[in-house]
PDB file of N, CA and C in Angstrom:
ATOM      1  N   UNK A   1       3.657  45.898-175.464  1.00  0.00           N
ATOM      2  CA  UNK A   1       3.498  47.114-174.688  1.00  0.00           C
ATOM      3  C   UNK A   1       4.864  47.705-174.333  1.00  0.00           C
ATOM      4  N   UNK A   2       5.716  46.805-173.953  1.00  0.00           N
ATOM      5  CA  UNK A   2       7.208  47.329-173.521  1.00  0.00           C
ATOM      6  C   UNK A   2       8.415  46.927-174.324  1.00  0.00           C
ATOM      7  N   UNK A   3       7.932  46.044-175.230  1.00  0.00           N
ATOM      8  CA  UNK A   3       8.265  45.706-176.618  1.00  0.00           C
ATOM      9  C   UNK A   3       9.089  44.591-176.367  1.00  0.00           C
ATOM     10  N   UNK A   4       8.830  43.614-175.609  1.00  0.00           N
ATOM     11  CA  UNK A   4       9.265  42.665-175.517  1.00  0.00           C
ATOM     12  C   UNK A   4      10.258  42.070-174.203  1.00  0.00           C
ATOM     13  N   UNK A   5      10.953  41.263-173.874  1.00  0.00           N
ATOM     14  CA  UNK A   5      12.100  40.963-172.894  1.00  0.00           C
ATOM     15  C   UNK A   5      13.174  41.322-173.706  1.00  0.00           C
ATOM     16  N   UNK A   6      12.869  41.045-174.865  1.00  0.00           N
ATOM     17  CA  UNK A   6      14.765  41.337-175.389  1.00  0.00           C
ATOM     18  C   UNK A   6      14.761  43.358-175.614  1.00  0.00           C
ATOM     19  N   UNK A   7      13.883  43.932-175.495  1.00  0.00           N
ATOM     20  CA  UNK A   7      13.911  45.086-175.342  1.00  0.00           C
ATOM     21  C   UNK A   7      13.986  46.024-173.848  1.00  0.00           C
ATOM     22  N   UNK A   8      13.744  44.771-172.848  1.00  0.00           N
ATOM     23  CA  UNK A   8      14.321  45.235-171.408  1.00  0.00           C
ATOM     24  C   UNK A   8      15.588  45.386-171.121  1.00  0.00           C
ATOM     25  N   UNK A   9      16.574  46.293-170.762  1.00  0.00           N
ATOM     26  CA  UNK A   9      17.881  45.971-170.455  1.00  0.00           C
ATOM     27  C   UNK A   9      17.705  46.009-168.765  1.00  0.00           C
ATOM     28  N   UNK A  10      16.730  46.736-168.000  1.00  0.00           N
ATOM     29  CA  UNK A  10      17.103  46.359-166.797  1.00  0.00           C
ATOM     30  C   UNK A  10      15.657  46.536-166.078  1.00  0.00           C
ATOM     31  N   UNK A  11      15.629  45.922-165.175  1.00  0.00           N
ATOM     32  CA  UNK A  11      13.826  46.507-164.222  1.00  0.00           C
ATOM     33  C   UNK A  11      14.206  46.228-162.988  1.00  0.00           C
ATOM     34  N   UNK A  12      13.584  47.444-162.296  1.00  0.00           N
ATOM     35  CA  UNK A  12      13.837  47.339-160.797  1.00  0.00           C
ATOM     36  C   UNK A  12      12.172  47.991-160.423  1.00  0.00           C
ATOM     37  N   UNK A  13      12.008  47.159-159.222  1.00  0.00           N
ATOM     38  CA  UNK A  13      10.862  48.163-158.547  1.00  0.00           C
ATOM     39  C   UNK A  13      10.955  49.260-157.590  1.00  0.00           C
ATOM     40  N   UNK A  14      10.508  50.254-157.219  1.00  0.00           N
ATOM     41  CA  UNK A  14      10.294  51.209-156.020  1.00  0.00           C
ATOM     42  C   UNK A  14       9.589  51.620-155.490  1.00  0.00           C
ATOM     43  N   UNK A  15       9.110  50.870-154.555  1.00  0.00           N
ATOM     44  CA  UNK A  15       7.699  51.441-154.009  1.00  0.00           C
ATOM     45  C   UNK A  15       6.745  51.476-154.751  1.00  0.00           C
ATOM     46  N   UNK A  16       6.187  52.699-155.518  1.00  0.00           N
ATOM     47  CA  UNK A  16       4.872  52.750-156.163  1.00  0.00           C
ATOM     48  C   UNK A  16       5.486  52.446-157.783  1.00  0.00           C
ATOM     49  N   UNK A  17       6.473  52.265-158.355  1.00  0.00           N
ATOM     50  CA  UNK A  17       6.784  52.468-160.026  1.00  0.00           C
ATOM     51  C   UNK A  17       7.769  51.652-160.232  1.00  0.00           C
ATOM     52  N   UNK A  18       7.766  51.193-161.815  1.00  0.00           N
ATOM     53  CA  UNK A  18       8.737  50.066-162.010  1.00  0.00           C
ATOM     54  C   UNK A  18       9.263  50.678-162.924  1.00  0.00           C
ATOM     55  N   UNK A  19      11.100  50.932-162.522  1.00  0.00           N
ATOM     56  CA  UNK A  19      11.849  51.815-163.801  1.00  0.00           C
ATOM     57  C   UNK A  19      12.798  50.872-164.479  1.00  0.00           C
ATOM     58  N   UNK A  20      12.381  50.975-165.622  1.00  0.00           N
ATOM     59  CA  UNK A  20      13.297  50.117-166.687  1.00  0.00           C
ATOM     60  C   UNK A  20      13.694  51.344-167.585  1.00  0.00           C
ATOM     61  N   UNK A  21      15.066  50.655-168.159  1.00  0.00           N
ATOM     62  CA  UNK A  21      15.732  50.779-169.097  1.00  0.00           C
ATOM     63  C   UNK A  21      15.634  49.934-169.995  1.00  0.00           C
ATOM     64  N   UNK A  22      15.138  50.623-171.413  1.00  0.00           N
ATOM     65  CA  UNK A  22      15.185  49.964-172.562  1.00  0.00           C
ATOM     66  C   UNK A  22      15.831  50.284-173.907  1.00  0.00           C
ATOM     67  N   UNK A  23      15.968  49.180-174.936  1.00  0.00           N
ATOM     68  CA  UNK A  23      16.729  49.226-175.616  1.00  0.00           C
ATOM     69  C   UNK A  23      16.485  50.356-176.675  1.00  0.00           C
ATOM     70  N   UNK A  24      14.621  50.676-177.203  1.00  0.00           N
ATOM     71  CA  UNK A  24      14.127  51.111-177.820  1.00  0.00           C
ATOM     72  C   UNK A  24      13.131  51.876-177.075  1.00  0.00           C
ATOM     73  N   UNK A  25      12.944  53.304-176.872  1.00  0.00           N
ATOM     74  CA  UNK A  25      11.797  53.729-176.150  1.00  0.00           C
ATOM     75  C   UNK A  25      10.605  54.140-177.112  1.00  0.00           C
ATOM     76  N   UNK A  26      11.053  54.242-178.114  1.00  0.00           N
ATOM     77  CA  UNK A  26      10.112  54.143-179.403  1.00  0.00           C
ATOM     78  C   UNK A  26       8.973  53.474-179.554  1.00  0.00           C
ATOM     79  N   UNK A  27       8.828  52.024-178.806  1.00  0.00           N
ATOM     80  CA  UNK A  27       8.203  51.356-178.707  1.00  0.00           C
ATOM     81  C   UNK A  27       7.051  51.123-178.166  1.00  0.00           C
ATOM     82  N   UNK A  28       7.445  51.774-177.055  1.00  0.00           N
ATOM     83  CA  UNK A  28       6.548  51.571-175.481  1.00  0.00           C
ATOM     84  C   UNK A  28       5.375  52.566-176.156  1.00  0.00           C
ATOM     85  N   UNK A  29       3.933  51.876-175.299  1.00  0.00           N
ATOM     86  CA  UNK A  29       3.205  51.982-175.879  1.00  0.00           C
ATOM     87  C   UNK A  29       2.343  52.547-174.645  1.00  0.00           C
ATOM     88  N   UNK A  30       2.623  53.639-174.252  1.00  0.00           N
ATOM     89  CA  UNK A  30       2.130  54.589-173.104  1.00  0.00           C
ATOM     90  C   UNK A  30       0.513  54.022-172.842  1.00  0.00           C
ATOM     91  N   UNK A  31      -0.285  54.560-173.676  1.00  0.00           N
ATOM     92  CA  UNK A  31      -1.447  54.006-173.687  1.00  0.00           C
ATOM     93  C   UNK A  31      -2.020  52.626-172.961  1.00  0.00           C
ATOM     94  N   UNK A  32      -1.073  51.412-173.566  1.00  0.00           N
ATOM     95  CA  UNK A  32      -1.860  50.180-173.411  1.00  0.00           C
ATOM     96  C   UNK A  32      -1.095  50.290-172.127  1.00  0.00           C
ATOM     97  N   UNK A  33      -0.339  50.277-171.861  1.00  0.00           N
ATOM     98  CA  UNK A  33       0.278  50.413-170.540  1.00  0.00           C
ATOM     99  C   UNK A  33      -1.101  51.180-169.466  1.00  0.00           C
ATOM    100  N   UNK A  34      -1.305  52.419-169.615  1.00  0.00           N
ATOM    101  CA  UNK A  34      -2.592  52.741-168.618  1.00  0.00           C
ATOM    102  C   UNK A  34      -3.804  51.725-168.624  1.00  0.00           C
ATOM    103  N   UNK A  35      -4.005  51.459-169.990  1.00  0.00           N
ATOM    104  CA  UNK A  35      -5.455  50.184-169.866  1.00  0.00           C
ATOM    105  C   UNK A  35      -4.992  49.622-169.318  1.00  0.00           C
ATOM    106  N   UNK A  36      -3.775  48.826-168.952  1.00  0.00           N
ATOM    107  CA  UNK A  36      -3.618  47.817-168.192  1.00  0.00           C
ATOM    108  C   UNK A  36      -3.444  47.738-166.553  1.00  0.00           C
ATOM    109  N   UNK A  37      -3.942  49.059-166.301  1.00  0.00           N
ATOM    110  CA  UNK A  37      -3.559  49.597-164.604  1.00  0.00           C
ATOM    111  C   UNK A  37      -2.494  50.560-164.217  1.00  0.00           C
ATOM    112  N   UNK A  38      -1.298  50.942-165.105  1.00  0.00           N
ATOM    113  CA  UNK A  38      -0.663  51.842-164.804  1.00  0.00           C
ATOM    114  C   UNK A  38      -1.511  53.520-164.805  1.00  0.00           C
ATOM    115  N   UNK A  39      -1.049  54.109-164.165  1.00  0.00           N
ATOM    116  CA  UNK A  39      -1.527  55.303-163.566  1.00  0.00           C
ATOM    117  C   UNK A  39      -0.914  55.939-164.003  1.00  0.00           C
ATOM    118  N   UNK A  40       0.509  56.264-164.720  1.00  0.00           N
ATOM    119  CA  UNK A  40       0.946  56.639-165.432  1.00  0.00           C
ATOM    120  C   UNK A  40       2.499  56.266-165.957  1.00  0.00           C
ATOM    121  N   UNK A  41       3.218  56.958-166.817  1.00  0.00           N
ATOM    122  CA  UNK A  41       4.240  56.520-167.795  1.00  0.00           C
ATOM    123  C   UNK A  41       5.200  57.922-167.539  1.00  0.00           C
ATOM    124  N   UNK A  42       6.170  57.781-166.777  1.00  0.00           N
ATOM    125  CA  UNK A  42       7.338  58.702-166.764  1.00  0.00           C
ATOM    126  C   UNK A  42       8.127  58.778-167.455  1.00  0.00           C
ATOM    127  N   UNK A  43       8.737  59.636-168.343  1.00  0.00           N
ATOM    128  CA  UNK A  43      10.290  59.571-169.697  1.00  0.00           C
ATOM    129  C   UNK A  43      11.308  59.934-169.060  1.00  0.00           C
ATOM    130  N   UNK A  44      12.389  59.533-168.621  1.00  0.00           N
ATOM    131  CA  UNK A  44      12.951  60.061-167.387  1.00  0.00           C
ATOM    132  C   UNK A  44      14.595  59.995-168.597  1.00  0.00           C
ATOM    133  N   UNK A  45      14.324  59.785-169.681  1.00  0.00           N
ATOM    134  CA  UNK A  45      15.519  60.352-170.459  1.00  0.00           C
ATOM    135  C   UNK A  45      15.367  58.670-171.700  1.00  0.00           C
ATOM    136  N   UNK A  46      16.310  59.084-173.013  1.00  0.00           N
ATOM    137  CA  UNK A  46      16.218  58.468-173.901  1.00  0.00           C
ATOM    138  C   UNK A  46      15.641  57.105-173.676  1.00  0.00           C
ATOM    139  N   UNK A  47      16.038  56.410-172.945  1.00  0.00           N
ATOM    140  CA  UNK A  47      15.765  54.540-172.793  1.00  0.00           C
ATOM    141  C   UNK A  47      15.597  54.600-171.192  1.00  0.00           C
ATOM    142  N   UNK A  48      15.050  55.825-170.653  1.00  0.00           N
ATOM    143  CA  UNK A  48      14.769  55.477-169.004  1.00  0.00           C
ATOM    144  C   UNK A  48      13.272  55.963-169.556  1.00  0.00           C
ATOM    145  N   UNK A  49      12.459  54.793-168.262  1.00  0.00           N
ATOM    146  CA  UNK A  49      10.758  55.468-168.229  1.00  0.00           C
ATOM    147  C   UNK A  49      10.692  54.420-166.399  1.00  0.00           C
ATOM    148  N   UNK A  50       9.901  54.982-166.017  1.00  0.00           N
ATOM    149  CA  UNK A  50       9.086  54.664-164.749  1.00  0.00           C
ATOM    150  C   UNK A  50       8.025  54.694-165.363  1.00  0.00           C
ATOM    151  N   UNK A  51       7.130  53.355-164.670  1.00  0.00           N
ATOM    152  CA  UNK A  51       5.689  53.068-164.845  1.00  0.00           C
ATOM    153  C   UNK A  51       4.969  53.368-163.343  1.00  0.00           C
ATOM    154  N   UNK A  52       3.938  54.119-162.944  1.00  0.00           N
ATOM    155  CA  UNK A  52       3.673  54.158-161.958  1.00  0.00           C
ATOM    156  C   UNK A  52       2.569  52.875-161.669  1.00  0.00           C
ATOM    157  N   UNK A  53       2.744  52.011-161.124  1.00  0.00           N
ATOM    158  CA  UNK A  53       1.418  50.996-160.690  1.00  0.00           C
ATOM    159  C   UNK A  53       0.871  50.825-159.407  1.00  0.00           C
ATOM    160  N   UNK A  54       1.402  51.767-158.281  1.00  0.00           N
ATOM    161  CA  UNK A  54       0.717  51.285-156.957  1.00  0.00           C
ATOM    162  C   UNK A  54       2.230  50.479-156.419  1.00  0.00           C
ATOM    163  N   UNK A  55       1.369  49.780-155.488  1.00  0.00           N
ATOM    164  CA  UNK A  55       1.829  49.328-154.453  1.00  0.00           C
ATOM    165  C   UNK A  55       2.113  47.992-154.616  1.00  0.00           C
ATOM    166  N   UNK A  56       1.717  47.574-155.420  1.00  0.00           N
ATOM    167  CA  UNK A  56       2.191  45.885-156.218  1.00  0.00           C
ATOM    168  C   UNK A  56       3.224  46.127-157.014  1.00  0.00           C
ATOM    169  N   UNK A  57       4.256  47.069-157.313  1.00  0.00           N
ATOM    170  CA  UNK A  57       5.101  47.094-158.339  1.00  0.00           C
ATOM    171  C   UNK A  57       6.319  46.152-157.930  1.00  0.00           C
ATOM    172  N   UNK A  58       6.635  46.090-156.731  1.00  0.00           N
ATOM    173  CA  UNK A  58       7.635  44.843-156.636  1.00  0.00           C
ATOM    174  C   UNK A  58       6.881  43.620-157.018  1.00  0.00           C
ATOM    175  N   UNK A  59       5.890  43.430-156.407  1.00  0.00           N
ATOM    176  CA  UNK A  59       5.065  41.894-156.804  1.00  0.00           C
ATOM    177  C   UNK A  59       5.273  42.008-158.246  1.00  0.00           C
ATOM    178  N   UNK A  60       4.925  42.936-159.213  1.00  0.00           N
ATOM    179  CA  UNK A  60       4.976  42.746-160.996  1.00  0.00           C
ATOM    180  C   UNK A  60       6.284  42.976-161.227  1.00  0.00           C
ATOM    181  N   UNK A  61       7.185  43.351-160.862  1.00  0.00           N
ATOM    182  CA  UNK A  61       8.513  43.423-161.097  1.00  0.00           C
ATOM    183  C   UNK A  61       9.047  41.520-160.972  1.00  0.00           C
ATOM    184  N   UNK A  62       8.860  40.940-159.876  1.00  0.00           N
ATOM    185  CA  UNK A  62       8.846  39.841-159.852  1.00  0.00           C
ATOM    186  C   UNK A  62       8.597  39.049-160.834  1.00  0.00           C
ATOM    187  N   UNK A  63       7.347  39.499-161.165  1.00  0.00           N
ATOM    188  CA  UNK A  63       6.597  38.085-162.112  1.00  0.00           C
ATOM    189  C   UNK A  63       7.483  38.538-163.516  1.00  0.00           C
ATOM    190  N   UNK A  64       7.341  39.767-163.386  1.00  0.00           N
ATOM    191  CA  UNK A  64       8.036  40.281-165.344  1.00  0.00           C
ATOM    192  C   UNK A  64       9.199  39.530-165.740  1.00  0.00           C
ATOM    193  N   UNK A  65      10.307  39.618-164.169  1.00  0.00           N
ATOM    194  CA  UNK A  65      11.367  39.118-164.399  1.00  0.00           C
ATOM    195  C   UNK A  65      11.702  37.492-164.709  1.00  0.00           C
ATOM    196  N   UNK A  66      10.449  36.541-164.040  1.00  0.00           N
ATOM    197  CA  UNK A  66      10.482  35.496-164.642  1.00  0.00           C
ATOM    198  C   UNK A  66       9.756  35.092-165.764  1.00  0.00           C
ATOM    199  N   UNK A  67       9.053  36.201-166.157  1.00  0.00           N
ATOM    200  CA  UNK A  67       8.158  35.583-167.484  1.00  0.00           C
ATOM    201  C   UNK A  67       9.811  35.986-168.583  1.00  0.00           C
ATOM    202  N   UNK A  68      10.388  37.352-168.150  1.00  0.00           N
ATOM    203  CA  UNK A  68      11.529  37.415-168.711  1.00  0.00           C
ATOM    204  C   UNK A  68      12.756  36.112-168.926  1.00  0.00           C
ATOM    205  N   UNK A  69      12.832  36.164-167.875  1.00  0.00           N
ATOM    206  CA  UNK A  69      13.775  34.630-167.801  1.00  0.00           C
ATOM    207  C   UNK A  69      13.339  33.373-168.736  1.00  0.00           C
ATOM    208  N   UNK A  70      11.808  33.032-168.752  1.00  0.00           N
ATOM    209  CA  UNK A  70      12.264  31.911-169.899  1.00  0.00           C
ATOM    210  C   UNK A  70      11.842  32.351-170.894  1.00  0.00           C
ATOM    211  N   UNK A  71      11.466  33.441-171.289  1.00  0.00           N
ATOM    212  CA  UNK A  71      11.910  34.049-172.752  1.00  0.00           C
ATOM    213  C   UNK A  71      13.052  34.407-172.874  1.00  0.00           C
ATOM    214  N   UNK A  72      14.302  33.854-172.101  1.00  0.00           N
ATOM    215  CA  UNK A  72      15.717  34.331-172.759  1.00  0.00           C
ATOM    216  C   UNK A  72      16.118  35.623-172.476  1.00  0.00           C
ATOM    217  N   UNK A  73      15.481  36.081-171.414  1.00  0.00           N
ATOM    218  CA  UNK A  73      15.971  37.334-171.348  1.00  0.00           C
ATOM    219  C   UNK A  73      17.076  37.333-170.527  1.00  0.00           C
ATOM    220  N   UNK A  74      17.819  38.115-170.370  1.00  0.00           N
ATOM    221  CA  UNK A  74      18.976  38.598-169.011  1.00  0.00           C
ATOM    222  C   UNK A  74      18.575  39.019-167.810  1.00  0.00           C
ATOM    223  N   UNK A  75      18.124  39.541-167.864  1.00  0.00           N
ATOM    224  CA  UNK A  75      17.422  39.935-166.221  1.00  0.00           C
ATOM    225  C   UNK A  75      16.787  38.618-165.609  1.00  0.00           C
TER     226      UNK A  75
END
């Protein structure tokens, strides 16, 4: 959907949306992203997007970052 951890370069949460920078925005897959609860998908420039999810976006920012971590990611 976001094309992987090694395609995250950074994720932060804010309140209602989780904005990452990625390596490839080509990828992201707007769609499965809404089936999965996002409310919507912001393009906020080449490799910037905000995901809007509510009010849990720090809680999933959390978990992303450690499912990230032992897949080798940097973040």
């Amino acid at each position: 959907v976001l094309g992987g951890a090694e395609n995250i370069q950074s994720l932060e949460a804010c309140i209602t949306r989780l904005r990452l920078t990625v390596k490839d925005d080509t990828i992201i897959d707007d769609d499965k992203l809404k089936k999965l609860g996002a409310t919507g998908v912001m393009r906020m420039g080449k490799n910037a997007l905000q995901v809007i999810v509510g009010t849990k976006a720090d809680l999933i920012a959390q978990e992303m970052k450690k499912h990230m971590k032992k897949a080798g990611g940097k973040i």
